[in-house]
PDB file of N, CA and C in Angstrom:
ATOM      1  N   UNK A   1      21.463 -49.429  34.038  1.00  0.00           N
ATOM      2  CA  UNK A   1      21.914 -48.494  33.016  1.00  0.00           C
ATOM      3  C   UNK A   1      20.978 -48.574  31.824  1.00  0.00           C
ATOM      4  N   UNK A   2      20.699 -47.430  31.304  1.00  0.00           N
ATOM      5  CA  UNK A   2      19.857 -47.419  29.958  1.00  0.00           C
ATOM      6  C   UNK A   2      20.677 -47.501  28.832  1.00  0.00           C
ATOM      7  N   UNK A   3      20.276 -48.555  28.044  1.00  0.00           N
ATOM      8  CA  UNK A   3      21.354 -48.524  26.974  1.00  0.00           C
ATOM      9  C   UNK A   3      20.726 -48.437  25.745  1.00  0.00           C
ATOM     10  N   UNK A   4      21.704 -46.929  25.129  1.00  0.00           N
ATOM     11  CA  UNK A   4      21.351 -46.443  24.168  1.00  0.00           C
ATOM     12  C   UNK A   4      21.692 -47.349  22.548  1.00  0.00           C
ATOM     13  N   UNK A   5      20.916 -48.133  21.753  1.00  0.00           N
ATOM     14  CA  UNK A   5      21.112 -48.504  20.807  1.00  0.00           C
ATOM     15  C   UNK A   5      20.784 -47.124  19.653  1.00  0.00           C
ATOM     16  N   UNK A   6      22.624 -46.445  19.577  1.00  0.00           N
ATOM     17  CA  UNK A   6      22.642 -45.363  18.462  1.00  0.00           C
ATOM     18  C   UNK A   6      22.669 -45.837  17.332  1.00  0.00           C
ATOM     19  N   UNK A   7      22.780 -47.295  16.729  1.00  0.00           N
ATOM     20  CA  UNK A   7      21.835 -47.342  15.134  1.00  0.00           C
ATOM     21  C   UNK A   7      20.663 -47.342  14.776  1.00  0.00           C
ATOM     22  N   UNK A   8      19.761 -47.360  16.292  1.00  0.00           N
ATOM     23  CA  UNK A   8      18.093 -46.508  16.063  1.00  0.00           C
ATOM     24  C   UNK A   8      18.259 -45.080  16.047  1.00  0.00           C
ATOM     25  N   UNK A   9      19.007 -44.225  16.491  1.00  0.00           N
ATOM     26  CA  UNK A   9      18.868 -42.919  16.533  1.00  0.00           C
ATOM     27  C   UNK A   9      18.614 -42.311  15.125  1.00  0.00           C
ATOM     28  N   UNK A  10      17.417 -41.934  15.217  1.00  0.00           N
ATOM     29  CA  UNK A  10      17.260 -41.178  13.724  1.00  0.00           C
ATOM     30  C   UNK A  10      17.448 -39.634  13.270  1.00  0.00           C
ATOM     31  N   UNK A  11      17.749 -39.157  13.964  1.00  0.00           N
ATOM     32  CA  UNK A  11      18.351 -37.503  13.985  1.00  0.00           C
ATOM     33  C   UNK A  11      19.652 -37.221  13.869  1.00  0.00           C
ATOM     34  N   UNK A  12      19.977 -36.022  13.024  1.00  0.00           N
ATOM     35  CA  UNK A  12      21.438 -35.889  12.712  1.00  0.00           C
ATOM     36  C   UNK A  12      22.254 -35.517  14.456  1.00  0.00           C
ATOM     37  N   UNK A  13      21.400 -34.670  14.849  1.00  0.00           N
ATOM     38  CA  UNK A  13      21.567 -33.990  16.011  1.00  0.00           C
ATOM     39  C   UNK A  13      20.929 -33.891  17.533  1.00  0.00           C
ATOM     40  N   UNK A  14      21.528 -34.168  18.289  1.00  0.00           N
ATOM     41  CA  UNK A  14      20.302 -34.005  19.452  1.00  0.00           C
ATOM     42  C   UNK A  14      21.042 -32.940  20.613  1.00  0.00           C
ATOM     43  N   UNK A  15      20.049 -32.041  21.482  1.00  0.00           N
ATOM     44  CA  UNK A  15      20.152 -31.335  22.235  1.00  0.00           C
ATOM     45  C   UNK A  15      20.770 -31.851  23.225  1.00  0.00           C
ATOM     46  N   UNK A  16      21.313 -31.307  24.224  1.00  0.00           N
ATOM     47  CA  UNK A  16      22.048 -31.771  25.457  1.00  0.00           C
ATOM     48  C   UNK A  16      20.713 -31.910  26.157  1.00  0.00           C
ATOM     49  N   UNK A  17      20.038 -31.414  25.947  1.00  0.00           N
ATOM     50  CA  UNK A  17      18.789 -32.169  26.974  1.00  0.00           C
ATOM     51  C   UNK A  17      18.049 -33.481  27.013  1.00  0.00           C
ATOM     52  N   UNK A  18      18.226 -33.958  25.308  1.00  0.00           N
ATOM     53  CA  UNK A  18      17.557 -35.093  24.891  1.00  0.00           C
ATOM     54  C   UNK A  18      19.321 -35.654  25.294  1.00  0.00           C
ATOM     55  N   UNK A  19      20.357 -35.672  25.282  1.00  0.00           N
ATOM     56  CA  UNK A  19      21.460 -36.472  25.997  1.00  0.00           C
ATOM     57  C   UNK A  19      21.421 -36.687  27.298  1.00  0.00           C
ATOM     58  N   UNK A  20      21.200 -35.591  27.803  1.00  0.00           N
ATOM     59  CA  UNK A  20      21.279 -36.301  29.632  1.00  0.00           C
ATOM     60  C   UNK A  20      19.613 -36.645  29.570  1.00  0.00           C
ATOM     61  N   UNK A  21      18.525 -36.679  29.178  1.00  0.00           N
ATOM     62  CA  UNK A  21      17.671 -37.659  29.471  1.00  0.00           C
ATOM     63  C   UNK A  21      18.056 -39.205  28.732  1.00  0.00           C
ATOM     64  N   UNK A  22      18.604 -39.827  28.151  1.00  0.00           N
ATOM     65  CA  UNK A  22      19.156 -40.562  27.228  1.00  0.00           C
ATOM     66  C   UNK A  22      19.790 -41.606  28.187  1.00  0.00           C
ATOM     67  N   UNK A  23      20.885 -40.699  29.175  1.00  0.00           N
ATOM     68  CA  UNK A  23      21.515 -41.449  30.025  1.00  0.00           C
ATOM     69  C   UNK A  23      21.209 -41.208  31.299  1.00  0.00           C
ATOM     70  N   UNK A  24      20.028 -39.866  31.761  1.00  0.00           N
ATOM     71  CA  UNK A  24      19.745 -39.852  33.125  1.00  0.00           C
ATOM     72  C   UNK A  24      20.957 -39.147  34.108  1.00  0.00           C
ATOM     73  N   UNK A  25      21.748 -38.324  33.116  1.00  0.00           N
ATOM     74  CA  UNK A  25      22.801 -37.525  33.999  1.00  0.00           C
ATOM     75  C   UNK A  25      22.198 -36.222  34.050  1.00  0.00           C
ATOM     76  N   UNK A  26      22.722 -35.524  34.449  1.00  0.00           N
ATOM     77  CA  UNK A  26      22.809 -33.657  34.623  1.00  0.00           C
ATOM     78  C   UNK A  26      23.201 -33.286  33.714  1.00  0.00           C
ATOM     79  N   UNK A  27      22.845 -32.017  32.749  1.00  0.00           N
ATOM     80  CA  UNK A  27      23.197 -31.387  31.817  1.00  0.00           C
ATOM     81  C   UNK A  27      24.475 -30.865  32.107  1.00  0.00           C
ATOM     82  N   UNK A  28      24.808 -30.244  33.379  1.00  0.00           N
ATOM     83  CA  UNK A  28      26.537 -29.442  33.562  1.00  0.00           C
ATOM     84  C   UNK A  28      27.337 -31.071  33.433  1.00  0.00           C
ATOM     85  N   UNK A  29      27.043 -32.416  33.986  1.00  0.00           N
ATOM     86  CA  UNK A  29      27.317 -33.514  34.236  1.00  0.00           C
ATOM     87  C   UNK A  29      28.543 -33.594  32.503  1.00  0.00           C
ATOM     88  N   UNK A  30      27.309 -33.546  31.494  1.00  0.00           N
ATOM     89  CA  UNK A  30      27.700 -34.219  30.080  1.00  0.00           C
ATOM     90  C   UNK A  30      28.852 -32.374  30.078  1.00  0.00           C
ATOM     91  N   UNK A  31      28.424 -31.475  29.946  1.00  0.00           N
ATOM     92  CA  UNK A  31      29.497 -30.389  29.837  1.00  0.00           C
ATOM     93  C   UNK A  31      31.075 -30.464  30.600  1.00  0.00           C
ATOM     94  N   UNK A  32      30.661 -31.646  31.919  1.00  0.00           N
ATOM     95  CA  UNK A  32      32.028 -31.473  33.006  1.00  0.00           C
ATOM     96  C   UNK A  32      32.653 -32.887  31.978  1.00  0.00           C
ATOM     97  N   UNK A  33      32.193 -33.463  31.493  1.00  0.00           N
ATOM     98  CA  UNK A  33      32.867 -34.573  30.508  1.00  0.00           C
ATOM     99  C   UNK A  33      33.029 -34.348  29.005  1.00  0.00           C
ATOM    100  N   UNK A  34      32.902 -33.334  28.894  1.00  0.00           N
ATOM    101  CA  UNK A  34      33.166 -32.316  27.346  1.00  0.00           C
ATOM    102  C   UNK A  34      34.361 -31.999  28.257  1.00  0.00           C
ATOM    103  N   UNK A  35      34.664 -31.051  29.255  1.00  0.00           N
ATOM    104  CA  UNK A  35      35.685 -30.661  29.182  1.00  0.00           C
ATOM    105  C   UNK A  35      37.182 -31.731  29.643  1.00  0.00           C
ATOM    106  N   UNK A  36      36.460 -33.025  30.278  1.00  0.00           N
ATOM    107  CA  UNK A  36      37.794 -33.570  31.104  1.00  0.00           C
ATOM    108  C   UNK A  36      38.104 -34.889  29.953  1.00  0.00           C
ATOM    109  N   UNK A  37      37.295 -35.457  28.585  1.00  0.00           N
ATOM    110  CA  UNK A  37      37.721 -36.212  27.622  1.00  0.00           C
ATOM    111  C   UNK A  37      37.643 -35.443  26.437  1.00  0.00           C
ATOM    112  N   UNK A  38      39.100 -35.306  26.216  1.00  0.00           N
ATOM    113  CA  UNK A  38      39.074 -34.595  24.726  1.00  0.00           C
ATOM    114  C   UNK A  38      38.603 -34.753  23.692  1.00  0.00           C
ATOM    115  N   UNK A  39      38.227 -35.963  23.859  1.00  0.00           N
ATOM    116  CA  UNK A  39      37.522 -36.616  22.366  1.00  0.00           C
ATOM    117  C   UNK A  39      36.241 -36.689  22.136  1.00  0.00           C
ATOM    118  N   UNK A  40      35.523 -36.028  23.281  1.00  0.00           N
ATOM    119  CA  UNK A  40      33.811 -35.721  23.221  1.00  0.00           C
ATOM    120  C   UNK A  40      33.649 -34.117  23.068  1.00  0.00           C
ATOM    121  N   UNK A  41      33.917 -33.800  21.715  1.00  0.00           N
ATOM    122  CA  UNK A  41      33.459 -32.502  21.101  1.00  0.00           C
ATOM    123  C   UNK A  41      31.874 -32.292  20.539  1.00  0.00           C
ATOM    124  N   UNK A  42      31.127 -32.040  21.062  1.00  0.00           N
ATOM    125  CA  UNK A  42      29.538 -32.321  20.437  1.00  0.00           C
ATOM    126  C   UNK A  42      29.819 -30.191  19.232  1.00  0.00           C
ATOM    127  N   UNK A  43      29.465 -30.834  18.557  1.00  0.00           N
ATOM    128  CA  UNK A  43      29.358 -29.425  17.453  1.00  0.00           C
ATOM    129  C   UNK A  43      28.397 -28.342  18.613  1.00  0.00           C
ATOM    130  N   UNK A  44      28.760 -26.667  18.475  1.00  0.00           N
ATOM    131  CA  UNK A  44      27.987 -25.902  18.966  1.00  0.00           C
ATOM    132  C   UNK A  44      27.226 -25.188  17.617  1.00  0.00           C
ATOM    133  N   UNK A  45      26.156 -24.717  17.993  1.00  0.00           N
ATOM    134  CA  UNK A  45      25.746 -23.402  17.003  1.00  0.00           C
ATOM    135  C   UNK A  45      25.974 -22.426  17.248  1.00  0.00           C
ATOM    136  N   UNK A  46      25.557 -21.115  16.388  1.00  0.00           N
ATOM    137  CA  UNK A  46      25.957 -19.916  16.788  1.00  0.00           C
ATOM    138  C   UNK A  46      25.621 -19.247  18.344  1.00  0.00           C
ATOM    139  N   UNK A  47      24.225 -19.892  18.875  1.00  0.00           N
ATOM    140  CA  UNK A  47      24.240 -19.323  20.173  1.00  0.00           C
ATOM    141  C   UNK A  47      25.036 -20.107  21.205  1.00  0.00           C
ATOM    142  N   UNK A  48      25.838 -21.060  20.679  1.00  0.00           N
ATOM    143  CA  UNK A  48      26.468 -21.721  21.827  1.00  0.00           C
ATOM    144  C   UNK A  48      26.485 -23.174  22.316  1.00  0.00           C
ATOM    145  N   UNK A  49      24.952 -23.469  21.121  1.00  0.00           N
ATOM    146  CA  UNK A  49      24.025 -24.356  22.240  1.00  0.00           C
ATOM    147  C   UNK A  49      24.795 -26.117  21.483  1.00  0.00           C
ATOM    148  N   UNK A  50      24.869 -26.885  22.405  1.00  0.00           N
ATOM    149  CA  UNK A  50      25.791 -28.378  22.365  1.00  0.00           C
ATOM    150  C   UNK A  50      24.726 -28.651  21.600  1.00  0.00           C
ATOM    151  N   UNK A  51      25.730 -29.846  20.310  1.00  0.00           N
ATOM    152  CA  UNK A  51      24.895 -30.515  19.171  1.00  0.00           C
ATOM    153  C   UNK A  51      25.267 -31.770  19.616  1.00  0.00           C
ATOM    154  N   UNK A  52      25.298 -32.475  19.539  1.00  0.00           N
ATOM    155  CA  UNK A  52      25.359 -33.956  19.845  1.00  0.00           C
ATOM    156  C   UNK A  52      24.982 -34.691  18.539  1.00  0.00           C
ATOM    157  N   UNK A  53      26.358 -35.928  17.664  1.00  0.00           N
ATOM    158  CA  UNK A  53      25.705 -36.595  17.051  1.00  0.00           C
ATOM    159  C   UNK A  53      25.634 -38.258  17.225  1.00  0.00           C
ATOM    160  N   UNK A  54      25.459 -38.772  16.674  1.00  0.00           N
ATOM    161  CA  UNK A  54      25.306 -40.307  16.959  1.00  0.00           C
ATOM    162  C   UNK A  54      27.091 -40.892  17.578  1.00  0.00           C
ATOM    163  N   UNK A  55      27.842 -40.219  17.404  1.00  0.00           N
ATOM    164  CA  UNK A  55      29.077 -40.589  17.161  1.00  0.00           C
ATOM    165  C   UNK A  55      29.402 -39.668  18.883  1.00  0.00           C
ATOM    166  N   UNK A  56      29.373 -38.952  19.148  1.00  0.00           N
ATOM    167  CA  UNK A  56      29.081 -38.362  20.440  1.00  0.00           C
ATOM    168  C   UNK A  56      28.457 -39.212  21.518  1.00  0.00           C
ATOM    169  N   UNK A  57      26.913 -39.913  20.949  1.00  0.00           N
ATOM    170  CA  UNK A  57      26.701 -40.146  21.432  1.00  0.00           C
ATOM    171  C   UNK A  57      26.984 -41.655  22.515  1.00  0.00           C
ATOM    172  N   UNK A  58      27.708 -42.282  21.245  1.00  0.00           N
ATOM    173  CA  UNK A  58      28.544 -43.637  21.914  1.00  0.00           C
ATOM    174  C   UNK A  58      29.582 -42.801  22.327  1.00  0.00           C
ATOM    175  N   UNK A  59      30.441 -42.111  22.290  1.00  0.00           N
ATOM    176  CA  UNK A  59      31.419 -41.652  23.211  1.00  0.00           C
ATOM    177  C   UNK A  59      30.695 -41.769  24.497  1.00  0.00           C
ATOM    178  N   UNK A  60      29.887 -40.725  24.606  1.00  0.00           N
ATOM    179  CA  UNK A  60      29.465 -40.700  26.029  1.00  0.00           C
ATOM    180  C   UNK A  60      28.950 -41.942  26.388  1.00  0.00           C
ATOM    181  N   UNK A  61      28.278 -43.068  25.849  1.00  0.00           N
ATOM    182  CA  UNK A  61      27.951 -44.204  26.633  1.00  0.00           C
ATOM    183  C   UNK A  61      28.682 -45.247  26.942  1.00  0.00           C
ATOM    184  N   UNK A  62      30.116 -45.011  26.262  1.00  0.00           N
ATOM    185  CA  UNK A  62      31.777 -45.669  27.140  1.00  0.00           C
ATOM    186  C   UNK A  62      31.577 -44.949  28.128  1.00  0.00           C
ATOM    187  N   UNK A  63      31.847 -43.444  28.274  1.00  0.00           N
ATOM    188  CA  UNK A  63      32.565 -42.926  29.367  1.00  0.00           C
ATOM    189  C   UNK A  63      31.076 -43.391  30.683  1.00  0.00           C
ATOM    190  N   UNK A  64      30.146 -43.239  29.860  1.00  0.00           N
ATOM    191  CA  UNK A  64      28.820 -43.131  30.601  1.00  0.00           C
ATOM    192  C   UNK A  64      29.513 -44.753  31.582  1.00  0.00           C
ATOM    193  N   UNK A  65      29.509 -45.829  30.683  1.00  0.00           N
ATOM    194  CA  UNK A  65      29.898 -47.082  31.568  1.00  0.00           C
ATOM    195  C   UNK A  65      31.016 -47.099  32.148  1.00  0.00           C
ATOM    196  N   UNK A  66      31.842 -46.899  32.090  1.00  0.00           N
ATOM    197  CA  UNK A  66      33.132 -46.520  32.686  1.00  0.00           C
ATOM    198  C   UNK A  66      32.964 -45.913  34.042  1.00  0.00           C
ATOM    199  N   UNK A  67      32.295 -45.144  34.346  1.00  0.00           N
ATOM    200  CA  UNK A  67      32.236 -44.185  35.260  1.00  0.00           C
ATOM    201  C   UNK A  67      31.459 -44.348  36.065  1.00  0.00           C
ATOM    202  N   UNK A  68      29.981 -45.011  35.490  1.00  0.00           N
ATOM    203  CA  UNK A  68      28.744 -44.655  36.063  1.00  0.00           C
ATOM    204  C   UNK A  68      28.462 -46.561  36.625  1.00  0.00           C
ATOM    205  N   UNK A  69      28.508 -46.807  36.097  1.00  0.00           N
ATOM    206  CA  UNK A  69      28.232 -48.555  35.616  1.00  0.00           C
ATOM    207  C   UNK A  69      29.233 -49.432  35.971  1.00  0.00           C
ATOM    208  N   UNK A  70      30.506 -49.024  35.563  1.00  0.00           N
ATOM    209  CA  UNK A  70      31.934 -49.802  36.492  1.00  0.00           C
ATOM    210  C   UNK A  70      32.800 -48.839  37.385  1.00  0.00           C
ATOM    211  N   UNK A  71      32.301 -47.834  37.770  1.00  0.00           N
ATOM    212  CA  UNK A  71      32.575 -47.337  38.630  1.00  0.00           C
ATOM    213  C   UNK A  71      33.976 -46.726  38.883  1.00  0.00           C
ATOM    214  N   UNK A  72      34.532 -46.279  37.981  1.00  0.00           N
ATOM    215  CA  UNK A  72      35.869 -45.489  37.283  1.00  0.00           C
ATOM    216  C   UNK A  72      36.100 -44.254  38.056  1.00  0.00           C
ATOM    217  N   UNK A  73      37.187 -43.886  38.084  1.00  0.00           N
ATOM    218  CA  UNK A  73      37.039 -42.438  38.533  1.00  0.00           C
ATOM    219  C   UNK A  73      37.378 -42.063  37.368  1.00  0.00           C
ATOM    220  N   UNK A  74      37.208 -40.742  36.944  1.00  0.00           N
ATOM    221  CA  UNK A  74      37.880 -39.892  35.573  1.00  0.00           C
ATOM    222  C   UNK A  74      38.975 -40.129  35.301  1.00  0.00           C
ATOM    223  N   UNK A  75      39.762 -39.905  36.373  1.00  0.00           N
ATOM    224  CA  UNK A  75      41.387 -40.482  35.926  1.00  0.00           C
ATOM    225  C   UNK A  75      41.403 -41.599  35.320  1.00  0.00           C
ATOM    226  N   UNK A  76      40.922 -42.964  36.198  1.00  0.00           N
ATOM    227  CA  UNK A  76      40.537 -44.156  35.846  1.00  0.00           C
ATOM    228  C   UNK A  76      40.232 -44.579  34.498  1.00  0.00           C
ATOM    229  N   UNK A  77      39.202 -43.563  34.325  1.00  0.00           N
ATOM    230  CA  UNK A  77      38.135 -43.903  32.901  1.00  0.00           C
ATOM    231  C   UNK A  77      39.265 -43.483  31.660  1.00  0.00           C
ATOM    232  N   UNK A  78      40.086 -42.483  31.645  1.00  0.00           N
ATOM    233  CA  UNK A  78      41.102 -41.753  31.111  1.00  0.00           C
ATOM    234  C   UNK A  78      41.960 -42.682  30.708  1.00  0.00           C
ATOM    235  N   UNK A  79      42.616 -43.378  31.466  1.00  0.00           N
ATOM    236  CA  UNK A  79      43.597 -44.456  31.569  1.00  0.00           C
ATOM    237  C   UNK A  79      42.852 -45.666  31.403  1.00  0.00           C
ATOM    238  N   UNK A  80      41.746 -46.047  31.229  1.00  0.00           N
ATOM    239  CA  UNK A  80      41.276 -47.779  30.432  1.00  0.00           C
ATOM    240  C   UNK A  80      40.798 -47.146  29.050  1.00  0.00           C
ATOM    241  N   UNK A  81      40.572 -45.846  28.445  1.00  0.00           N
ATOM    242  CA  UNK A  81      40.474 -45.505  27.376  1.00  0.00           C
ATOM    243  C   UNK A  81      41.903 -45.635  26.665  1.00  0.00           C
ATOM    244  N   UNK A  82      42.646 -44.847  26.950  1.00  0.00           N
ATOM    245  CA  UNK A  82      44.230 -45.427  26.998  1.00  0.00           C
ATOM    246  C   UNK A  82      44.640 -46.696  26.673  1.00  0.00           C
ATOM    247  N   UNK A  83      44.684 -47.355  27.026  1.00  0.00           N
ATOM    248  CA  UNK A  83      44.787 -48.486  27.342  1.00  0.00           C
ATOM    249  C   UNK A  83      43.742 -49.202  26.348  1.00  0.00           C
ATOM    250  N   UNK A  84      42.613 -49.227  26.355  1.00  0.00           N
ATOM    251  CA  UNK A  84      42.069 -49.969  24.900  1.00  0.00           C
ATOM    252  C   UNK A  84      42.456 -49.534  23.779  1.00  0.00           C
ATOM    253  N   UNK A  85      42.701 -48.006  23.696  1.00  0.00           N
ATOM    254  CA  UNK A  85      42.860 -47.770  22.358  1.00  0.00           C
ATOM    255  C   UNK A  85      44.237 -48.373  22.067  1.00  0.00           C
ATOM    256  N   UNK A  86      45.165 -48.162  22.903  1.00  0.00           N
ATOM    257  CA  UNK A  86      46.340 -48.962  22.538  1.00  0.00           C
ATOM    258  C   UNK A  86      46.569 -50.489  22.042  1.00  0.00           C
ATOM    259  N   UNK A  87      45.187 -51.428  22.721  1.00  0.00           N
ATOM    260  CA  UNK A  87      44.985 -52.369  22.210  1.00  0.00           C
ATOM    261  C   UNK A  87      44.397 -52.597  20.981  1.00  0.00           C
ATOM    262  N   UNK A  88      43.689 -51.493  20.813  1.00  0.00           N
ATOM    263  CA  UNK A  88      43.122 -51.594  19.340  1.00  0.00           C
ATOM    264  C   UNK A  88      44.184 -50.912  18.572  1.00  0.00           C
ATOM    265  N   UNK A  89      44.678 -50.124  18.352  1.00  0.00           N
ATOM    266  CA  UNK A  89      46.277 -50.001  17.891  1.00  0.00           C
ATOM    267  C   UNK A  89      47.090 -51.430  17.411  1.00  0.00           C
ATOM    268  N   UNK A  90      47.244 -51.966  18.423  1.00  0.00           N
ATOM    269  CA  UNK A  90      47.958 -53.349  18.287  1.00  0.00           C
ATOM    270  C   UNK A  90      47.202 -54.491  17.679  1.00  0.00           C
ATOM    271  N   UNK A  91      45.992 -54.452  17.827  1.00  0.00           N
ATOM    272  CA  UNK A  91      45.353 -55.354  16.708  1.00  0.00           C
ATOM    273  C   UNK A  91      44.955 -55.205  15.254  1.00  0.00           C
ATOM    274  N   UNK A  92      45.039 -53.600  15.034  1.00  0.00           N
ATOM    275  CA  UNK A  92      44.532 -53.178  13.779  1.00  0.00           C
ATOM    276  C   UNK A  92      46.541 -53.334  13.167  1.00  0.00           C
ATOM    277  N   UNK A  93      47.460 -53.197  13.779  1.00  0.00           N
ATOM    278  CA  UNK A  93      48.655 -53.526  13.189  1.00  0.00           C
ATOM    279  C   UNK A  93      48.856 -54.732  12.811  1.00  0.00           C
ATOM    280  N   UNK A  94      48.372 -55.870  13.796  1.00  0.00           N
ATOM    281  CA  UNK A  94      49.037 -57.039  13.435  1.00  0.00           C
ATOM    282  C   UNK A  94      47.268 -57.776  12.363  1.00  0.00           C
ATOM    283  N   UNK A  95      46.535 -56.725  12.146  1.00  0.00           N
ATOM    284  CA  UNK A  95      45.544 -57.478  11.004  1.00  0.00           C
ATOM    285  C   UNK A  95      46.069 -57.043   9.856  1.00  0.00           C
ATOM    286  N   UNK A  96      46.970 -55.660   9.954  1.00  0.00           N
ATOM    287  CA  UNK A  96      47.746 -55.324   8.396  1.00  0.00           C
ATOM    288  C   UNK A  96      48.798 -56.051   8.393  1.00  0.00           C
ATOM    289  N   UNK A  97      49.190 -56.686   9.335  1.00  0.00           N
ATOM    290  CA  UNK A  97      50.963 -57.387   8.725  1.00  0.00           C
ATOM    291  C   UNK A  97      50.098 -58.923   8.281  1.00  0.00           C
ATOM    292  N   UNK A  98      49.026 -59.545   8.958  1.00  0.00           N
ATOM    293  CA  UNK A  98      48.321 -60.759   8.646  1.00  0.00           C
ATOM    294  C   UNK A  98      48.098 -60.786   7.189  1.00  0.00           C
ATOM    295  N   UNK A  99      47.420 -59.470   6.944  1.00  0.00           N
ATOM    296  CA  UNK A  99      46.901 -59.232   5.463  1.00  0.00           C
ATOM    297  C   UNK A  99      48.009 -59.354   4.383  1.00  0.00           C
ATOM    298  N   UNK A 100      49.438 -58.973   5.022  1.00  0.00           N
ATOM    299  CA  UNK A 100      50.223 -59.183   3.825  1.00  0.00           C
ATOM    300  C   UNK A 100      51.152 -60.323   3.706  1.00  0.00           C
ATOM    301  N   UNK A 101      50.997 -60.636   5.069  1.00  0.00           N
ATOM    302  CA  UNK A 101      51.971 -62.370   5.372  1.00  0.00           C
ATOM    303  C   UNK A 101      50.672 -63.214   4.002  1.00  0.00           C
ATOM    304  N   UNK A 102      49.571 -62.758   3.858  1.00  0.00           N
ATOM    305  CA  UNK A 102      48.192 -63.797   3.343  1.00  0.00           C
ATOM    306  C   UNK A 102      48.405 -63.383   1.890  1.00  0.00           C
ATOM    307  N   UNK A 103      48.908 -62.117   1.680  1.00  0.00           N
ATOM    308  CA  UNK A 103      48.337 -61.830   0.219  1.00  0.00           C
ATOM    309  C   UNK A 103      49.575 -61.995  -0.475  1.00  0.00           C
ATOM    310  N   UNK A 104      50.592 -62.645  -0.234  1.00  0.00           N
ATOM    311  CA  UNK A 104      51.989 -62.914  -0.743  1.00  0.00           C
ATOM    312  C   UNK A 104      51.968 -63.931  -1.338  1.00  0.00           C
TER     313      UNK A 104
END
């Protein structure tokens, strides 16, 4: 797997072409995962054309590992996204109840 370190990325924006060379997928590939994870919206312009920003771009290199790298099916990948975020849910709660059990 090529792994993208996005705190070198120096562009606000990158083309769906500079994305699937990035990760070595198919351009319809990154569009069929725009439409099946809701949370990978890349900005369009007026002709249409996918913006991609740094923040996009780690989206796609979870789903990219998930899928490609541990071998997920979509559903799969869907449901351990799920599932972490819920864990991060539960840790960002119990660092605010820590913070105030501390600051008392």
């Amino acid at each position: 797997m090529k792994s993208i370190d996005t705190q070198n990325l120096d562009k606000l924006y990158y083309s769906i072409g500079e994305v699937s060379e990035m990760f070595d997928v198919s351009r319809s590939l990154l569009r069929y995962w725009e439409n099946e994870f809701s949370f990978l919206t890349p900005r369009k312009n007026r002709k249409g054309d996918r913006l991609f920003t740094k923040e996009n771009i780690q989206q796609i290199q979870i789903i990219h590992n998930l899928v490609k790298v541990r071998g997920f099916t979509l559903e799969g990948a869907k449901q351990e996204l799920k599932k972490e975020k819920s864990n991060l849910t539960d840790q960002l709660n119990l660092a605010e109840r820590m913070k105030d059990i501390y600051s008392r």
